[in-house]
Protein backbone atom coordinates (compact mmCIF):
# COMPACT_ATOMS: atom_id res chain seq x y z
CA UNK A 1 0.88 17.76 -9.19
CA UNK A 2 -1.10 14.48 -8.81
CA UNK A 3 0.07 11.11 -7.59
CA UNK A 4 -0.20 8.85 -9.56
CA UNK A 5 -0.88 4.85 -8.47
CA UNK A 6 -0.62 1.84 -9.89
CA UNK A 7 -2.72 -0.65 -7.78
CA UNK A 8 -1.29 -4.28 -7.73
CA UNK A 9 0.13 -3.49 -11.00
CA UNK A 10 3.11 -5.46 -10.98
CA UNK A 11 3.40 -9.13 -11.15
CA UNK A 12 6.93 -8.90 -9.23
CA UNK A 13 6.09 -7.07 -6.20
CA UNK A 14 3.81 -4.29 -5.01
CA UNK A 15 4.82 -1.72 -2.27
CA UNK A 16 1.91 0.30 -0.18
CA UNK A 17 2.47 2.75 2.55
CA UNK A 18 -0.11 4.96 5.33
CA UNK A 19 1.11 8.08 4.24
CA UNK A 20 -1.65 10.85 2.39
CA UNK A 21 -0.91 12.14 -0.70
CA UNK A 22 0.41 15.04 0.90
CA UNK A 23 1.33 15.71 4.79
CA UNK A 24 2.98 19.19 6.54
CA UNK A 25 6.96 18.32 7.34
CA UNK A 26 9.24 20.71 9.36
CA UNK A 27 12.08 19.27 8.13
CA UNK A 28 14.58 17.82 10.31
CA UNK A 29 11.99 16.27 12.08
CA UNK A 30 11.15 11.95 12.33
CA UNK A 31 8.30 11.46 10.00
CA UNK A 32 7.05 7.83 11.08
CA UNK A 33 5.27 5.46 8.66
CA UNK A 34 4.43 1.63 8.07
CA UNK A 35 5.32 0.21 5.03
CA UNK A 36 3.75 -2.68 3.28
CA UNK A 37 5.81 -4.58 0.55
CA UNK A 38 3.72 -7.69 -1.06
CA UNK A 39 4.96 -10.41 -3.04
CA UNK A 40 2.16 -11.80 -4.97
CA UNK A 41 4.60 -14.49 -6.85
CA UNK A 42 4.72 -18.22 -6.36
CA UNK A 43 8.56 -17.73 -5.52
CA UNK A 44 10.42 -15.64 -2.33
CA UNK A 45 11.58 -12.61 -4.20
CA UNK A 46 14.55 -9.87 -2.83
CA UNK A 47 13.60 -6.64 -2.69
CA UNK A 48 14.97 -2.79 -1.81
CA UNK A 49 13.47 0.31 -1.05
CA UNK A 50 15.00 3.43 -1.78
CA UNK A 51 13.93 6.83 -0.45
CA UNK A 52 14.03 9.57 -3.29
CA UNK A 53 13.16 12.98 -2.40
CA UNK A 54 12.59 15.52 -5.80
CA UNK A 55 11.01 19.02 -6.56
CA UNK A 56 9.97 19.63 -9.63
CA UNK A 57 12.63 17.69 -12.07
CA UNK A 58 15.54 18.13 -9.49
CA UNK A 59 16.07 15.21 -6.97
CA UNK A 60 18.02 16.46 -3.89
CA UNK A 61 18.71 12.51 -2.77
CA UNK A 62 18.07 9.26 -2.90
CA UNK A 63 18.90 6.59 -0.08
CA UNK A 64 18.81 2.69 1.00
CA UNK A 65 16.40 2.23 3.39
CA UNK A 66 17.91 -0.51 5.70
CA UNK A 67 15.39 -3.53 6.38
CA UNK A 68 16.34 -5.83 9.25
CA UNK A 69 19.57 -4.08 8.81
CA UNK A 70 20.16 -5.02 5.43
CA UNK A 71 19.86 -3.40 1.83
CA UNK A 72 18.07 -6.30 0.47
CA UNK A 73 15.54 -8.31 2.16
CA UNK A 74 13.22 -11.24 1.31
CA UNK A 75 9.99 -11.95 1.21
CA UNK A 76 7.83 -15.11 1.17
CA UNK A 77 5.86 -16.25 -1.70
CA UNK A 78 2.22 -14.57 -1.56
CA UNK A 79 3.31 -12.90 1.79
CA UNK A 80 2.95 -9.29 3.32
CA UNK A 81 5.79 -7.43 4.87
CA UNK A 82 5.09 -4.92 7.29
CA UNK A 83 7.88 -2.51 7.80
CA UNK A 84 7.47 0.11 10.42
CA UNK A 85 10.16 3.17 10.79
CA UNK A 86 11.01 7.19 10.42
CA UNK A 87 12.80 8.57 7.89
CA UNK A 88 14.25 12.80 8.59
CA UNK A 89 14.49 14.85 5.80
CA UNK A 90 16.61 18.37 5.52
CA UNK A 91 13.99 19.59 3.20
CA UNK A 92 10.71 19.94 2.61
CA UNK A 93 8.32 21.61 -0.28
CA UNK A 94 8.98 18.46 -2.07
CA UNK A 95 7.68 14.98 -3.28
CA UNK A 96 9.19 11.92 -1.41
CA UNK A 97 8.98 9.11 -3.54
CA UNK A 98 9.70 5.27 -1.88
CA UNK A 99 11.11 3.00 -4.91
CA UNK A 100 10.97 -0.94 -4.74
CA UNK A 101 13.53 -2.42 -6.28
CA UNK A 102 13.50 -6.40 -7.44
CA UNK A 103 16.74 -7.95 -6.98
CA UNK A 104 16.42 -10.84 -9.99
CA UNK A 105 15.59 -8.13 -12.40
CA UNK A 106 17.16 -4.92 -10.92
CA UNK A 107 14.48 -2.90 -12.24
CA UNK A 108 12.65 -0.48 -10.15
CA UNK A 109 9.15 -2.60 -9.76
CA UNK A 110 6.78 -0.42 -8.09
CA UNK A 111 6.52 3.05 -5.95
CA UNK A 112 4.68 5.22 -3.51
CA UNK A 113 4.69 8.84 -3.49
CA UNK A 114 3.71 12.04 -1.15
CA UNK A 115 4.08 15.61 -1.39
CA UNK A 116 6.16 17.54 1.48
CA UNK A 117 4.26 20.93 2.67
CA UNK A 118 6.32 23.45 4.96
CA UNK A 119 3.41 24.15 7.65
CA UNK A 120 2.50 28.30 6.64
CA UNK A 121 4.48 27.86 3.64
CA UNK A 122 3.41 30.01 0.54
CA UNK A 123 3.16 26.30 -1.62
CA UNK A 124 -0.33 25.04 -1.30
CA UNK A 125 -0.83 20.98 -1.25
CA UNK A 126 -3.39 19.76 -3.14
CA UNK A 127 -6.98 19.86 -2.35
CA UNK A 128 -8.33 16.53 -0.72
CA UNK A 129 -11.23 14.70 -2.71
CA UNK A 130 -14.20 16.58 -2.07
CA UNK A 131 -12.69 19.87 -0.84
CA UNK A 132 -14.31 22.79 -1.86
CA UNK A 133 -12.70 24.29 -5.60
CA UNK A 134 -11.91 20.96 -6.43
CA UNK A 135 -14.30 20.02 -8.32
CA UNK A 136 -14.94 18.15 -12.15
CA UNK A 137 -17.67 18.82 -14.40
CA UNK A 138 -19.72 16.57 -12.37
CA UNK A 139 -19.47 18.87 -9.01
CA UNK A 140 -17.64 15.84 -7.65
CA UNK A 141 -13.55 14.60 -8.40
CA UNK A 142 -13.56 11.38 -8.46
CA UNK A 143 -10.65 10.52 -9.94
CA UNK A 144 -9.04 12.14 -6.83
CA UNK A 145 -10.76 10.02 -4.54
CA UNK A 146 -10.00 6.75 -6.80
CA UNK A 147 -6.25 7.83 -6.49
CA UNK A 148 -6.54 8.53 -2.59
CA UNK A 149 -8.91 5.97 -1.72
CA UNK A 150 -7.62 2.20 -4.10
CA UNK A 151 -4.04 2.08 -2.83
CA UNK A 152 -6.09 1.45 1.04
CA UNK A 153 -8.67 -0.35 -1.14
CA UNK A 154 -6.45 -2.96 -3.11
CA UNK A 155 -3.75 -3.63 0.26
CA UNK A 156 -7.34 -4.76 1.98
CA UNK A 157 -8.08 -6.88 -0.55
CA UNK A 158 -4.34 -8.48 -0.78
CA UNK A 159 -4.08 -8.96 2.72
CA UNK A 160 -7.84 -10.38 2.44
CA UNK A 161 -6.69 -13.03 -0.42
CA UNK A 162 -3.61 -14.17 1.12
CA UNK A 163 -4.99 -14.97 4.29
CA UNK A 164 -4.49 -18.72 5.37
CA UNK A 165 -7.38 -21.06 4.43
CA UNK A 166 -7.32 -23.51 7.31
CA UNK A 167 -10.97 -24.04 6.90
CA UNK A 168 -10.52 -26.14 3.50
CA UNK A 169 -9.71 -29.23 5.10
CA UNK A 170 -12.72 -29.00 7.28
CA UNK A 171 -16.13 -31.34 6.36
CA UNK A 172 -19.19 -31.51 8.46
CA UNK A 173 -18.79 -34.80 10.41
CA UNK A 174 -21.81 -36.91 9.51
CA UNK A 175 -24.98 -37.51 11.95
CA UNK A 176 -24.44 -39.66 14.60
CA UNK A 177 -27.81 -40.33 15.23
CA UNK A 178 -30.30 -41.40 12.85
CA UNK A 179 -32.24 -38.96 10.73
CA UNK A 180 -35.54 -39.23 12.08
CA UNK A 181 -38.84 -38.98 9.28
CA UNK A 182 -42.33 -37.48 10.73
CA UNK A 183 -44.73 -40.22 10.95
CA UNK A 184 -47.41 -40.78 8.19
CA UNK A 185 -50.76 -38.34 8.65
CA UNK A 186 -53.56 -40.43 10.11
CA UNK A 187 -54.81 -40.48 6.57
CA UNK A 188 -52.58 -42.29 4.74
């Protein structure tokens, strides 16, 4: 099963998150992660995040993930929220899937995704980017590493664009003394 990822996709919100594309879970068990919802739109926008865990075609639940204790929460126009929790699971050997929902629309905008391995269990997780076996017909998988690696990539670059330019406004003042000119050559 790959994971697939839509990188700043969506022109209502994007959601990001610093979990791999696979991870052992006992379950029971906190599993903390951060959480990164981005509003690239002009306007605050309301969002929710649901936590869906699934194997195969079967989900086994979904749940609101309270934010400041609230279903829906808002965030500022070209802003980053950065969300930081644990979420326990009774089961593992499957994918956890964290939906963003838009409030205006009430569509399900954008989504992260990570398998659940029982540590010694007899499911294997993917192979990382790289590993050995998982290779293309180049010796190399790239679009593994693309997958892994532009989520990380594009949440850089976000963060990057919608960082306050307070340097705008600034000029170089002018000279306050008088340019000076080398003197003439002694033949001129």
């Amino acid at each position: 099963m790959s994971q697939a990822s839509s990188v700043m996709g969506n022109a209502l919100g994007d959601v990001f998150w610093d979990l791999p594309p696979w991870l052992y879970y006992t379950p029971g068990y906190d599993l903390g992660l951060s959480v990164y919802v981005a509003n690239p739109t002009d306007v605050e926008q309301e969002y929710a995040l649901m936590a869906r865990l699934s194997r195969e075609n079967t989900q086994i639940s979904e749940e609101a993930l309270p934010v400041f204790g609230y279903t829906w929460f808002k965030v500022e126009p070209g802003d980053v929220a950065q969300l930081k929790g644990a979420l326990r699971f009774p089961e593992t050997n499957a994918v956890l899937a964290l939906l963003l929902h838009e409030k205006e629309s009430g569509e399900v905008i954008d989504s992260v995704a990570t398998i659940l391995v029982a540590p010694g269990s007899s499911v294997l997780p993917p192979a990382w980017p790289g590993a050995p076996g998982n290779t293309g017909s180049s010796g190399f998988d790239w679009a593994s590493l693309l997958g892994f690696m532009l989520p990380v990539l594009m949440l850089g670059i976000v963060a990057s664009a919608m960082k306050p330019k307070t340097d705008e406004g600034k000029r170089l003042a002018a000279a306050k003394e008088p340019v000076k000119q080398l003197p003439l050559g002694r033949g001129s």
